[in-house]
N, C-alpha and C. Protein backbone atom coordinates (compact mmCIF):
# COMPACT_ATOMS: atom_id res chain seq x y z
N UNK A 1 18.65 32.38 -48.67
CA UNK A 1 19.93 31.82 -48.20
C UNK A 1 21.05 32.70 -48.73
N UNK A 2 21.98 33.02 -48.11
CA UNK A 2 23.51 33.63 -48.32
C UNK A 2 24.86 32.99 -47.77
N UNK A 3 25.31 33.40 -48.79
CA UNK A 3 26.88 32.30 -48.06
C UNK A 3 26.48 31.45 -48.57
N UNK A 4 25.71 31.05 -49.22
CA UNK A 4 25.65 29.47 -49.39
C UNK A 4 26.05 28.37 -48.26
N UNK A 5 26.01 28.92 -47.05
CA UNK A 5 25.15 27.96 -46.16
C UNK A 5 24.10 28.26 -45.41
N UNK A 6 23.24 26.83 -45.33
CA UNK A 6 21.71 26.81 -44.74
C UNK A 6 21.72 27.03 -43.42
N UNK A 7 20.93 28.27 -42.73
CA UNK A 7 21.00 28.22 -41.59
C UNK A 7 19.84 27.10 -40.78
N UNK A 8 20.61 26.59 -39.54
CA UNK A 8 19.44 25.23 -38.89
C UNK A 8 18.66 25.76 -38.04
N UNK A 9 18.61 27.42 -37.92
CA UNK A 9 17.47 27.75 -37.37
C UNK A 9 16.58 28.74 -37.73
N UNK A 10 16.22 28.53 -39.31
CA UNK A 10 15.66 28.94 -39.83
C UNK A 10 14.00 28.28 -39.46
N UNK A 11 13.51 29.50 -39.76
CA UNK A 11 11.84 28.59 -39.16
C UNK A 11 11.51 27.61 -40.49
N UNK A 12 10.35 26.87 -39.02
CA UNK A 12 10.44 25.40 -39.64
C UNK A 12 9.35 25.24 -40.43
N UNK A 13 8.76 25.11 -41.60
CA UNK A 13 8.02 25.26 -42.26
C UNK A 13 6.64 24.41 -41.82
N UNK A 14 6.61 23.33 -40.87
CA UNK A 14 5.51 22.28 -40.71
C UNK A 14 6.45 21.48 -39.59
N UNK A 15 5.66 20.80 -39.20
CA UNK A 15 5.76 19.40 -38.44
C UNK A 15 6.45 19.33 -37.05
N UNK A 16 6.42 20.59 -36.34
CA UNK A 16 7.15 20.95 -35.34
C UNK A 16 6.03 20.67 -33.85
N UNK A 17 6.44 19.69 -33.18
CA UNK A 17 5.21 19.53 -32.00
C UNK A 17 5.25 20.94 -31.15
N UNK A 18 4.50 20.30 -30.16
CA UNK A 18 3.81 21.55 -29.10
C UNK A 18 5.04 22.59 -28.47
N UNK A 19 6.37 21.63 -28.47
CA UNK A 19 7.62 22.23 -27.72
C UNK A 19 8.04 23.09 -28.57
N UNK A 20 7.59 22.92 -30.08
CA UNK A 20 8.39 23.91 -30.90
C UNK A 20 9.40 23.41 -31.78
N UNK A 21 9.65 21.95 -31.61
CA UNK A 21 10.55 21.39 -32.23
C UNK A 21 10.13 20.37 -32.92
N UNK A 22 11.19 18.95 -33.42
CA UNK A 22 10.89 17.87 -34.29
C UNK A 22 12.23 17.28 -34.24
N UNK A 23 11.67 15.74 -34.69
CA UNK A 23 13.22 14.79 -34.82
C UNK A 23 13.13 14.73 -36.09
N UNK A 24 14.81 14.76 -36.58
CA UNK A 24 15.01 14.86 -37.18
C UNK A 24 15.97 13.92 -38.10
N UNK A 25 14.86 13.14 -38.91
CA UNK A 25 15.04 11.75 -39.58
C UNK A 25 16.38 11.58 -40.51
N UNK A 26 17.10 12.53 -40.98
CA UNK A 26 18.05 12.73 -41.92
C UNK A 26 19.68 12.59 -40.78
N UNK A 27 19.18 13.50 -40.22
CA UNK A 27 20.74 13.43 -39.83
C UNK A 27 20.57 13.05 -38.28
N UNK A 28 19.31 12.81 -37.56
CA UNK A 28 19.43 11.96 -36.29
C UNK A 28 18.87 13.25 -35.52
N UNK A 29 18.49 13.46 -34.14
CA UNK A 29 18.81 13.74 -33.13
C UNK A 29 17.30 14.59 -32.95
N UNK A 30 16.80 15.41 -31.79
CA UNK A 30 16.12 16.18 -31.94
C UNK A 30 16.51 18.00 -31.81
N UNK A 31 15.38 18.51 -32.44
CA UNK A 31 15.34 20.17 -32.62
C UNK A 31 14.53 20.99 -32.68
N UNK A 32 14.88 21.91 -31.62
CA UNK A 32 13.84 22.37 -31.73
C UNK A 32 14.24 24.47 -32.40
N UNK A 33 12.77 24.72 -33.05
CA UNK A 33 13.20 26.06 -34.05
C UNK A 33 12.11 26.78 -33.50
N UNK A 34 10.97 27.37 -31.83
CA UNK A 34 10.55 27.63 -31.81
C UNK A 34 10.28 27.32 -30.50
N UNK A 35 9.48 28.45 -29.66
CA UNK A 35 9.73 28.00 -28.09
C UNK A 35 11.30 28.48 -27.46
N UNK A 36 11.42 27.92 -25.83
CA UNK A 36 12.25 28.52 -24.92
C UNK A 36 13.15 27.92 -25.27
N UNK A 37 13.43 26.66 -25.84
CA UNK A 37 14.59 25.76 -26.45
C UNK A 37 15.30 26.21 -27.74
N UNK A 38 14.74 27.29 -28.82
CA UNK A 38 14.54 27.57 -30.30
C UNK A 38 16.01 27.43 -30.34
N UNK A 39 16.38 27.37 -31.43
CA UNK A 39 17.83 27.20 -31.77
C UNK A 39 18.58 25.90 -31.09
N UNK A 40 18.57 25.14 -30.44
CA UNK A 40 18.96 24.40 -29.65
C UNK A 40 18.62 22.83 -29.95
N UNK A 41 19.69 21.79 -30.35
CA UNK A 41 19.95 20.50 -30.26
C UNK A 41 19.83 19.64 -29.34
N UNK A 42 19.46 18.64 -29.01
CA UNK A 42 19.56 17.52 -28.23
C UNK A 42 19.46 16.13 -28.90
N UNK A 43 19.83 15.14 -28.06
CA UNK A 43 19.86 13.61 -28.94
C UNK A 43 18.40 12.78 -28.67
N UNK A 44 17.78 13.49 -27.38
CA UNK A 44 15.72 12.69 -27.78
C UNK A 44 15.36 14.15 -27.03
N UNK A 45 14.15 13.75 -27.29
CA UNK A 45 12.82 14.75 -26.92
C UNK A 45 13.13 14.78 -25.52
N UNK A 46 13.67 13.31 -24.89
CA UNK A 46 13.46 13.41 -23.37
C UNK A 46 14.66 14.36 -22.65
N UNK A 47 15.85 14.05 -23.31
CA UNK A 47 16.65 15.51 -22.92
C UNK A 47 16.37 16.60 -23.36
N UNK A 48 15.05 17.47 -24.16
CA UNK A 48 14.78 18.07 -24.60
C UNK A 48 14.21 18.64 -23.32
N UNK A 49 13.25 17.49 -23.12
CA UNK A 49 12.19 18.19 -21.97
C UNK A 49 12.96 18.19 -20.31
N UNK A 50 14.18 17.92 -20.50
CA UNK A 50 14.87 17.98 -19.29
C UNK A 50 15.25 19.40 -18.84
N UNK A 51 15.67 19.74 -20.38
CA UNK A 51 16.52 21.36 -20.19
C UNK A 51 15.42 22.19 -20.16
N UNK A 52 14.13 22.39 -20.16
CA UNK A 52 13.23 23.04 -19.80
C UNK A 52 13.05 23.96 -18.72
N UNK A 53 12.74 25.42 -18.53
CA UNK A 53 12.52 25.61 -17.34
C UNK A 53 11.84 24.77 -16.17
N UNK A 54 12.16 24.12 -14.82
CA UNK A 54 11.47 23.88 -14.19
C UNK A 54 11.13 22.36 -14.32
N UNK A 55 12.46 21.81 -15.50
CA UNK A 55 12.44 20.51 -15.70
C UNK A 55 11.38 19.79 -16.82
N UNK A 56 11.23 18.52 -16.96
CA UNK A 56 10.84 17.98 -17.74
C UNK A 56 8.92 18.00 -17.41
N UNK A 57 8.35 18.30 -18.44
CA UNK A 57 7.00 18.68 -17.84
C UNK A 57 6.17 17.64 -18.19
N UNK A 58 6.88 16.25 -18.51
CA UNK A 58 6.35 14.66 -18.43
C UNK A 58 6.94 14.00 -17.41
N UNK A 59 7.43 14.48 -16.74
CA UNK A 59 8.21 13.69 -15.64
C UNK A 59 6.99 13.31 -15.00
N UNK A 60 7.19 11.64 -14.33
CA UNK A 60 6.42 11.37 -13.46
C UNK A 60 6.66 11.77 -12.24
N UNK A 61 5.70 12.44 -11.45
CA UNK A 61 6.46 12.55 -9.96
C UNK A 61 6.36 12.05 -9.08
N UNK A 62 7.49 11.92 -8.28
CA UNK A 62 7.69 10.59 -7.39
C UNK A 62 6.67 10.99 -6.20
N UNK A 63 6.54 9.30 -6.29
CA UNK A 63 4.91 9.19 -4.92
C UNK A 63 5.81 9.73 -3.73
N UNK A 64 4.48 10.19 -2.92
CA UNK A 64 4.78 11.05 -1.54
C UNK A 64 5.31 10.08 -0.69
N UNK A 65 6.38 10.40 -0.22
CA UNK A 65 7.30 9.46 1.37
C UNK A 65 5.97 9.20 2.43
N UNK A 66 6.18 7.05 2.37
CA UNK A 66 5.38 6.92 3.36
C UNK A 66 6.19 7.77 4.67
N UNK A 67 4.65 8.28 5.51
CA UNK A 67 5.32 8.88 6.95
C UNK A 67 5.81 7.66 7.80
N UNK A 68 6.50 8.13 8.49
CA UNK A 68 7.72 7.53 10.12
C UNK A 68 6.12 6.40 10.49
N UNK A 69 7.16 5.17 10.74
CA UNK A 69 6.46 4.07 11.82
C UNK A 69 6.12 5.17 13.23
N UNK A 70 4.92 4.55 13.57
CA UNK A 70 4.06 4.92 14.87
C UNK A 70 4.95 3.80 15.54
N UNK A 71 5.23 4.18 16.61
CA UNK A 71 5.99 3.46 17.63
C UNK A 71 5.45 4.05 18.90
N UNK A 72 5.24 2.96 19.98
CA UNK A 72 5.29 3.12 21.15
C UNK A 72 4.50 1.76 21.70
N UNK A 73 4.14 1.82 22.80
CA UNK A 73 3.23 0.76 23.58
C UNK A 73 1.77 0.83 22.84
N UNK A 74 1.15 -0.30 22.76
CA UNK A 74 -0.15 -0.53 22.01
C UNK A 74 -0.89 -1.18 23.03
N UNK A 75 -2.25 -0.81 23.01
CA UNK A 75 -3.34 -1.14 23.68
C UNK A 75 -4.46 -1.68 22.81
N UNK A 76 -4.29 -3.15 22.82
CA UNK A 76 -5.43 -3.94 21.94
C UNK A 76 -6.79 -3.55 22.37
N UNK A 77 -7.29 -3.14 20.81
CA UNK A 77 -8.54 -2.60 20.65
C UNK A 77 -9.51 -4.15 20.67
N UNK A 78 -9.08 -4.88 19.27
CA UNK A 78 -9.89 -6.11 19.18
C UNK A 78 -8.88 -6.76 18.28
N UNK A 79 -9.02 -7.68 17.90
CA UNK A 79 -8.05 -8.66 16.98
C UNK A 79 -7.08 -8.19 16.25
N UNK A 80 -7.59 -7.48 15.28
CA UNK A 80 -7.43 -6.81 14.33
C UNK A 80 -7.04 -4.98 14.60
N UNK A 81 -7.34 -4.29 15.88
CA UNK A 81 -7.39 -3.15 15.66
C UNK A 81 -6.20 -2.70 17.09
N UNK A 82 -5.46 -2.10 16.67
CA UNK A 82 -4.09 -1.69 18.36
C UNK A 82 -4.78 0.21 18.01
N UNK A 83 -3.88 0.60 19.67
CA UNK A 83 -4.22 1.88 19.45
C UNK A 83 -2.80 2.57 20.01
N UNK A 84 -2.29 3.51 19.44
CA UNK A 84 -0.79 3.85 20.13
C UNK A 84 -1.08 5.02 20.10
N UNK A 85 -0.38 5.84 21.06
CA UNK A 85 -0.63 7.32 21.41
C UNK A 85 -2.23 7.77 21.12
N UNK A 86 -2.76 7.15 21.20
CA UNK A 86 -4.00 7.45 21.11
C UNK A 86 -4.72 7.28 19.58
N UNK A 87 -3.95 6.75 18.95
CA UNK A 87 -4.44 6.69 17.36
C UNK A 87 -5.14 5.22 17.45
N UNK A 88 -6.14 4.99 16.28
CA UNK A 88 -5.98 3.63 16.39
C UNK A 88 -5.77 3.15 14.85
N UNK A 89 -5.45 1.92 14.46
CA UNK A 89 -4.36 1.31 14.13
C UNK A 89 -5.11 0.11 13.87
N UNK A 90 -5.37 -0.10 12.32
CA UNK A 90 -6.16 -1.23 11.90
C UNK A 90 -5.20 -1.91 11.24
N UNK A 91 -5.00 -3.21 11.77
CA UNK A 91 -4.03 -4.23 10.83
C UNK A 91 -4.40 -4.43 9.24
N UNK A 92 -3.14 -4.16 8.40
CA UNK A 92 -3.07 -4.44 7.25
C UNK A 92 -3.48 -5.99 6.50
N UNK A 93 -4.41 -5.88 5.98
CA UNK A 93 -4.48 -7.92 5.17
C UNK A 93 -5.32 -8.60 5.91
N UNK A 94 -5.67 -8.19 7.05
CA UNK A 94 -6.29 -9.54 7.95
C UNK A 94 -7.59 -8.72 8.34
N UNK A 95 -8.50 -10.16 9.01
CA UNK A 95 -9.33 -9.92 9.58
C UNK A 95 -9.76 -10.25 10.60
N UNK A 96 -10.20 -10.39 11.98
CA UNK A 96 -9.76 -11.21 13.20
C UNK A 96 -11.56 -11.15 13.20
N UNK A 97 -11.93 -12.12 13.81
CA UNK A 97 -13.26 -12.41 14.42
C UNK A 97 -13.29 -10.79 15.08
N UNK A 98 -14.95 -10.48 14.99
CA UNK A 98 -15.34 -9.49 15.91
C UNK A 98 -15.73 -9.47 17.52
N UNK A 99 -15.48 -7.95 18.34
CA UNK A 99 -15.52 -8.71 19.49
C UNK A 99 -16.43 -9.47 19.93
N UNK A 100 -17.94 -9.23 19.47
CA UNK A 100 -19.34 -10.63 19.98
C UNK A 100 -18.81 -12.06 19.15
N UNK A 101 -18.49 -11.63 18.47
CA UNK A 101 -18.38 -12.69 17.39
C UNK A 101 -17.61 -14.87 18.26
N UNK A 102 -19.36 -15.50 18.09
CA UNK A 102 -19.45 -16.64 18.92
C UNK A 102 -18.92 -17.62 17.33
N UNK A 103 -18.14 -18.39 18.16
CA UNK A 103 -17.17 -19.56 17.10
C UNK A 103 -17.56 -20.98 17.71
N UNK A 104 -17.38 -22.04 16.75
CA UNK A 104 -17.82 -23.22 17.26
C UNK A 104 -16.42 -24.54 17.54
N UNK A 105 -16.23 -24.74 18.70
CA UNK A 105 -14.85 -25.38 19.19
C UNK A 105 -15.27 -26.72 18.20
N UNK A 106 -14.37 -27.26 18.07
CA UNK A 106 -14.00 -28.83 17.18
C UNK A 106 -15.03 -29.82 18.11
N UNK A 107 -15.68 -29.61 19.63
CA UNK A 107 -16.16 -30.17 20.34
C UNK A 107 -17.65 -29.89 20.25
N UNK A 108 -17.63 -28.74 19.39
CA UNK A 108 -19.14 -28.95 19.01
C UNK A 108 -19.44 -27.68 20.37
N UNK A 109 -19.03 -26.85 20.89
CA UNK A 109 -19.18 -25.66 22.30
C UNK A 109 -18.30 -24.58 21.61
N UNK A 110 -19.42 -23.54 21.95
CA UNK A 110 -19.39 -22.38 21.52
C UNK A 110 -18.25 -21.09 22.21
N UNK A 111 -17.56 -20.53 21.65
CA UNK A 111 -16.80 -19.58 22.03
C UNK A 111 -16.56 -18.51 21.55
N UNK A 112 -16.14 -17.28 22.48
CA UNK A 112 -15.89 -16.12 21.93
C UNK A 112 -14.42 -15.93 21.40
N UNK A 113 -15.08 -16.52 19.99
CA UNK A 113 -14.27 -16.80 19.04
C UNK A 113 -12.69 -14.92 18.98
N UNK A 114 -13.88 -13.71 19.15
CA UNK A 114 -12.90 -12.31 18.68
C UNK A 114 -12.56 -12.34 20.33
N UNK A 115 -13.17 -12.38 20.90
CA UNK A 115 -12.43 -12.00 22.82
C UNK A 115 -11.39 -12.90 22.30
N UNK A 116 -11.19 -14.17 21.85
CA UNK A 116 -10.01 -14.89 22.37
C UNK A 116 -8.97 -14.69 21.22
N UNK A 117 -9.39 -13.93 19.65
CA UNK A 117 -8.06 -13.53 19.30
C UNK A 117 -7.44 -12.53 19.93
N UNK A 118 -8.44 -11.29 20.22
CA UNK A 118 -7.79 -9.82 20.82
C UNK A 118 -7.09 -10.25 22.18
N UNK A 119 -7.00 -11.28 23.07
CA UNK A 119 -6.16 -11.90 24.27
C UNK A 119 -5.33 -12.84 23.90
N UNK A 120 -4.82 -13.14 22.77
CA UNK A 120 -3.99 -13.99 21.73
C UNK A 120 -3.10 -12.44 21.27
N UNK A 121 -3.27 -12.31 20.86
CA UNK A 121 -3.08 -10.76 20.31
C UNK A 121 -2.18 -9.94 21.60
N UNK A 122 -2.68 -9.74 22.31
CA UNK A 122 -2.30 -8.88 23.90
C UNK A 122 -1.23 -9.65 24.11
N UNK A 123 -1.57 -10.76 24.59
CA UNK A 123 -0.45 -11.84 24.94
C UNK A 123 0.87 -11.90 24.35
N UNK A 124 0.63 -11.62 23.09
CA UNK A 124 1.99 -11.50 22.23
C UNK A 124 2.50 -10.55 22.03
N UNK A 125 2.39 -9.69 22.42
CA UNK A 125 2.76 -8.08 22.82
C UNK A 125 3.19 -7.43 24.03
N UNK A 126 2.34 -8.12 24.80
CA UNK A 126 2.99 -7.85 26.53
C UNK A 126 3.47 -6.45 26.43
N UNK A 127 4.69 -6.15 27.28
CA UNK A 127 5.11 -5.05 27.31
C UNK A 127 5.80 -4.41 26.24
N UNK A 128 6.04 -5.26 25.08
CA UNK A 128 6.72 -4.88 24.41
C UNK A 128 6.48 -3.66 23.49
N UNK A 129 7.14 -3.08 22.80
CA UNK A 129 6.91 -1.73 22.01
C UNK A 129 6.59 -2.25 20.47
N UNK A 130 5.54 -1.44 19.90
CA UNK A 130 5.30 -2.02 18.79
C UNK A 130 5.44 -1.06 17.76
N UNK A 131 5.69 -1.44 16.62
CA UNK A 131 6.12 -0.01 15.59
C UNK A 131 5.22 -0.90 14.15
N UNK A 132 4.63 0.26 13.83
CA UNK A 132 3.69 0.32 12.83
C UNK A 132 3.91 1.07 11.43
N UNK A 133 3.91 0.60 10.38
CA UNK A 133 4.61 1.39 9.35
C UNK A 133 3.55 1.16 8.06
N UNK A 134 2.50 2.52 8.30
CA UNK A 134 1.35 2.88 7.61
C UNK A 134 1.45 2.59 6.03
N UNK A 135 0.24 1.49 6.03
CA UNK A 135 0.03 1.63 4.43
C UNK A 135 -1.32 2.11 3.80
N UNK A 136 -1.97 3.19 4.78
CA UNK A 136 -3.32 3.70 4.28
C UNK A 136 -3.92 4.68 5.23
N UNK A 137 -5.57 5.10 5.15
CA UNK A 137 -6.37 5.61 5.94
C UNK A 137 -7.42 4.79 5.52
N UNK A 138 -7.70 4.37 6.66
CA UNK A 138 -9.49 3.34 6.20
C UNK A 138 -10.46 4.41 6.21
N UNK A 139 -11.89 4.46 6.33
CA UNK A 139 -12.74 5.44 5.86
C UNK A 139 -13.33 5.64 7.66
N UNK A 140 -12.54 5.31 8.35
CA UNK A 140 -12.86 5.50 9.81
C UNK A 140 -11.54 6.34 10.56
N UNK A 141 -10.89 6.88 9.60
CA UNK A 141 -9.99 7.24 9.47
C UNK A 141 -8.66 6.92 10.65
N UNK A 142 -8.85 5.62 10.85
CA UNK A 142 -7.90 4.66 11.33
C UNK A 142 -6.76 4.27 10.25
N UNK A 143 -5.63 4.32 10.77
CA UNK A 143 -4.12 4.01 10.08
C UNK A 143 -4.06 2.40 10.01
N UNK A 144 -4.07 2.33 8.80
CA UNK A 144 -4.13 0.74 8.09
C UNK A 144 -2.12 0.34 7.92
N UNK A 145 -1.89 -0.54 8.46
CA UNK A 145 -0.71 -0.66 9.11
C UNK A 145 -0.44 -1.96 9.10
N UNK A 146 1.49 -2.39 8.75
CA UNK A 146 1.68 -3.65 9.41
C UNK A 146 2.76 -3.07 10.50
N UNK A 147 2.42 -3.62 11.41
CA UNK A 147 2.70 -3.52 12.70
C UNK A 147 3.57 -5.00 13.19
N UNK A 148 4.69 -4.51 14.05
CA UNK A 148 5.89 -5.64 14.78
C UNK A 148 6.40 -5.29 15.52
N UNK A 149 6.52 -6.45 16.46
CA UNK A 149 6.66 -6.07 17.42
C UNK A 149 8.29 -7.07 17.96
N UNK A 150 9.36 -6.53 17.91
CA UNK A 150 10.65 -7.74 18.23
C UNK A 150 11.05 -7.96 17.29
N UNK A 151 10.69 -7.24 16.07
CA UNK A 151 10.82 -7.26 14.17
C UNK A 151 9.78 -8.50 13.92
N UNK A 152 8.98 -8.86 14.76
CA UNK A 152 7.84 -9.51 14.08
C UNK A 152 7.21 -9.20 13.63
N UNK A 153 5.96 -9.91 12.39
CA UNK A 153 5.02 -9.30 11.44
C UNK A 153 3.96 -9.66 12.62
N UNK A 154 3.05 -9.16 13.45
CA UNK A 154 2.12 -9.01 14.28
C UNK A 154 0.55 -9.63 13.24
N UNK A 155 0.63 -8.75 12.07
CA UNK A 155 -0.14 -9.16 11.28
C UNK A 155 -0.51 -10.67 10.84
N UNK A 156 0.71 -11.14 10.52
CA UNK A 156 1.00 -12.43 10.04
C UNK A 156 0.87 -13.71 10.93
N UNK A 157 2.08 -13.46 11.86
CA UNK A 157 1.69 -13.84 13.22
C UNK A 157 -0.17 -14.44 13.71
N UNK A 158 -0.75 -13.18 13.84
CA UNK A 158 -2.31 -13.89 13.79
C UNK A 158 -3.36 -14.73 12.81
N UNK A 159 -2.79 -14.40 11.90
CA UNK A 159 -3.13 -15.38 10.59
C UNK A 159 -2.85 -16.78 10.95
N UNK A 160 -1.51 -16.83 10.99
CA UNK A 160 -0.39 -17.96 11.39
C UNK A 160 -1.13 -18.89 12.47
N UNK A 161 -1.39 -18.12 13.43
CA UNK A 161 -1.82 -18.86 14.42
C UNK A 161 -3.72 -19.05 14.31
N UNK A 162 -4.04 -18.71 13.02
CA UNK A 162 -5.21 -19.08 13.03
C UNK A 162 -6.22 -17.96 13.59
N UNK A 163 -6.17 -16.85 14.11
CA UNK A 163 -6.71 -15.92 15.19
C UNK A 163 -7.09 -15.09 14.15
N UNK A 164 -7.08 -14.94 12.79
CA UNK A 164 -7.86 -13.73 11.52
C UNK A 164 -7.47 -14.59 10.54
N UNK A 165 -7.85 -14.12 9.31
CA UNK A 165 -7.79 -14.83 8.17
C UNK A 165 -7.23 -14.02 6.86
N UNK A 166 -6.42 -14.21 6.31
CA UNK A 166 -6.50 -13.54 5.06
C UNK A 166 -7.63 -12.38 4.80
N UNK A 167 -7.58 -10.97 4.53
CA UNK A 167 -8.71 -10.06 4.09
C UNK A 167 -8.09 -9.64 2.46
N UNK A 168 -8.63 -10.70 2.19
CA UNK A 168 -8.18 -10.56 0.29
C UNK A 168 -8.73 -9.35 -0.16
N UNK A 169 -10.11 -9.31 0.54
CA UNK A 169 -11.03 -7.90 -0.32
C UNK A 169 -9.36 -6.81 -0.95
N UNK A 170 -8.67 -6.80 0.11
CA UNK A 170 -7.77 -5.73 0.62
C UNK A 170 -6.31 -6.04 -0.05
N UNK A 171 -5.58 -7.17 0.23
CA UNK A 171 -4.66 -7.87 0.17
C UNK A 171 -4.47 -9.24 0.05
N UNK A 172 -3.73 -9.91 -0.54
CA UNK A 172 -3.35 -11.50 -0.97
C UNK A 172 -1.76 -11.62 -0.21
N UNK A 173 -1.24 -10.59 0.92
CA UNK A 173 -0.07 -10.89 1.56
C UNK A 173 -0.12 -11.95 2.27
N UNK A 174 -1.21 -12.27 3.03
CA UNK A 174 -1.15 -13.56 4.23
C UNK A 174 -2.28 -14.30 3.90
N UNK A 175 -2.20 -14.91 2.30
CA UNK A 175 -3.14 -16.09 2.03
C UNK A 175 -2.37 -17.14 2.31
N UNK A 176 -1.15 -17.50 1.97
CA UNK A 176 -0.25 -18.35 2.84
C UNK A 176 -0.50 -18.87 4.18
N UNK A 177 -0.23 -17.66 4.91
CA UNK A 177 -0.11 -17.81 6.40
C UNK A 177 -1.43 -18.36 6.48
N UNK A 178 -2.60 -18.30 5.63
CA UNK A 178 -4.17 -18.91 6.22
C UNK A 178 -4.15 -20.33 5.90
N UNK A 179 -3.24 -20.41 4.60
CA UNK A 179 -3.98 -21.90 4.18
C UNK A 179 -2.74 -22.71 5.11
N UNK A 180 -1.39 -22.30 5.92
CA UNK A 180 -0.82 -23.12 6.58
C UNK A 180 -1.53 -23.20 8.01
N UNK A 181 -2.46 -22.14 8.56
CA UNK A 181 -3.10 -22.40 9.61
C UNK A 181 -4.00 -22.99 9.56
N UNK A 182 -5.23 -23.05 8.39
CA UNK A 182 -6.28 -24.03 7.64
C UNK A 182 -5.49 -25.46 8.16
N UNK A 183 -4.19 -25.44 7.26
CA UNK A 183 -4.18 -26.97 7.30
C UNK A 183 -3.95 -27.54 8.90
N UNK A 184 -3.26 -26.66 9.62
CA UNK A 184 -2.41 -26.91 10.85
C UNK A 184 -3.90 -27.11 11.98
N UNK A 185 -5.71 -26.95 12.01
CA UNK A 185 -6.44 -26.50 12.23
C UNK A 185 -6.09 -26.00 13.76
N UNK A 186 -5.43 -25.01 13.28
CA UNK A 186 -4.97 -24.14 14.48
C UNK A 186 -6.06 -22.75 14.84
N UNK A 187 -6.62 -22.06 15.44
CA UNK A 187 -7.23 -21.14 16.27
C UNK A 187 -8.80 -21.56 15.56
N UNK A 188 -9.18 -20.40 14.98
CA UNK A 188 -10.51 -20.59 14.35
C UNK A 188 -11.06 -21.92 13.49
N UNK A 189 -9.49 -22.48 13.13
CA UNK A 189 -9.73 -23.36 11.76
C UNK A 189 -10.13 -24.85 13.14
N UNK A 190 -9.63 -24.80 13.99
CA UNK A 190 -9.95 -26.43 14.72
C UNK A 190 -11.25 -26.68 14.54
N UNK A 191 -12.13 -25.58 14.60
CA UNK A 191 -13.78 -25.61 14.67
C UNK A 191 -14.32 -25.38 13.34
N UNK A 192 -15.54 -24.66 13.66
CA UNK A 192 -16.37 -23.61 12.32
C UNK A 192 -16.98 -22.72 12.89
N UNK A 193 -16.45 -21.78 12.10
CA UNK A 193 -16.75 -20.42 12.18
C UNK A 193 -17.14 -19.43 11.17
N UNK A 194 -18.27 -18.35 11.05
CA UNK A 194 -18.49 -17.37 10.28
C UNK A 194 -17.10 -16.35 9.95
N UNK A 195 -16.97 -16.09 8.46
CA UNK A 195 -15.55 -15.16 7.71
C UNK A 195 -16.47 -13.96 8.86
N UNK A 196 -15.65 -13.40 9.53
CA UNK A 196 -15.85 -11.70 9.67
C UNK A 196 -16.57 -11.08 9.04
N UNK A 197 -15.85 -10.98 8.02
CA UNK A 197 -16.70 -9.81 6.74
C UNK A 197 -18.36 -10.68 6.96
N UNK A 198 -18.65 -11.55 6.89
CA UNK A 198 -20.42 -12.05 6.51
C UNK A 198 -20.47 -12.18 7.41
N UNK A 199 -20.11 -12.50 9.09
CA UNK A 199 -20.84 -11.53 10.86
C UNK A 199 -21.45 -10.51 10.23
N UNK A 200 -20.17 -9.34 9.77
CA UNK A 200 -20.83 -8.08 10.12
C UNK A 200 -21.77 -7.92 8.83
N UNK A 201 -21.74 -8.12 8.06
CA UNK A 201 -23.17 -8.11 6.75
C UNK A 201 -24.16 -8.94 7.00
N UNK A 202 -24.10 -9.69 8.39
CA UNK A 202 -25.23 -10.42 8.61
C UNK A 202 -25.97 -9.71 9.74
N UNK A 203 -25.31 -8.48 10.14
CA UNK A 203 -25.91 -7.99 10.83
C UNK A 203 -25.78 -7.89 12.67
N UNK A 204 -24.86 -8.59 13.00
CA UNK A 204 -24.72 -9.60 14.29
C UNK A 204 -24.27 -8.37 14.97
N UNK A 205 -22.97 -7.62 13.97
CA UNK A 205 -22.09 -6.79 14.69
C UNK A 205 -22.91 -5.81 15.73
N UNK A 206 -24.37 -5.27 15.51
CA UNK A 206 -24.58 -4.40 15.56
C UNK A 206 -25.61 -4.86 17.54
């Protein structure tokens, strides 16, 4: 030492992390004496790692922008599945009867329980334009989507009316909308019917 004052960027004898620096318990703040920062003050580590080349190298980085709603006219696949510009387009949360898929009316007579959501479905769409605003890729590499149509939830909507059910595997958004159609025994619920998911693990689908 000369002058009799201590220089503060003198190297640091111990305790300096990976950046080259350390906080510094006496008089506050952080410092770093080593590395692209050396000589240089800040008040936390996290403005430390801000002034970094190329920014803070803990930053979390922000999730990728869902892409643009699919918009245009939709052509019902089956309950559950629309197809626009040629994509197809699996509803988000739900599950609609499949198309064989036979349901049992409150009268004790059998019906095609998925033909009559996917024409429940159509019906409520008519000409109208439907816009879809992707929340996935299923492994069929179909766009997992809630879809509306008039700013309606399309999704919900068929729940609502009883025509799919809640697909919890997936989502808990339209367990609501099931247990008010449960109670209301509106579409599937007036009768008894096989969940979707155990049709197709029973083999029927095929």
């Amino acid at each position: 030492m000369t002058g009799g004052t201590p220089s503060s960027v003198l190297a640091h004898g111990g305790g300096l992390d990976s950046m080259g620096c350390h906080h510094n318990r006496k008089l506050g703040g952080y410092h770093c004496h080593r590395g692209p920062l050396a000589g240089q003050s800040f008040g936390s580590k996290a403005e430390a790692q801000k002034a970094l080349p190329g920014g803070s190298q803990t930053q979390t980085p922000s999730p990728a922008p869902r892409p643009p709603p699919l918009v245009g006219r939709a052509s019902v696949i089956d309950g559950d599945t629309l197809e626009i510009h040629g994509q197809r387009i699996r509803l988000h949360g739900i599950d609609a009867p499949e198309s064989a898929q036979i349901c049992r009316e409150g009268n004790g007579s059998n019906y095609r329980c998925g033909q009559r959501a996917a024409l429940a479905l159509s019906d409520k769409i008519g000409q109208r334009t439907v816009s879809c605003e992707q929340r996935d890729v299923d492994r069929y590499r179909r766009i997992v989507a809630v879809c509306r149509a008039g700013g309606e939830d399309l999704n919900g909507w068929l729940v609502s009316e009883g025509w799919a059910v809640a697909y919890r595997r997936y989502s808990t958004d339209y367990v609501s909308a099931e247990n008010m159609a449960r109670s209301a025994n509106r579409g599937i619920w007036a009768g008894t019917f096989t969940p979707p998911d155990e049709w197709r693990r029973s083999g029927q689908a095929n």
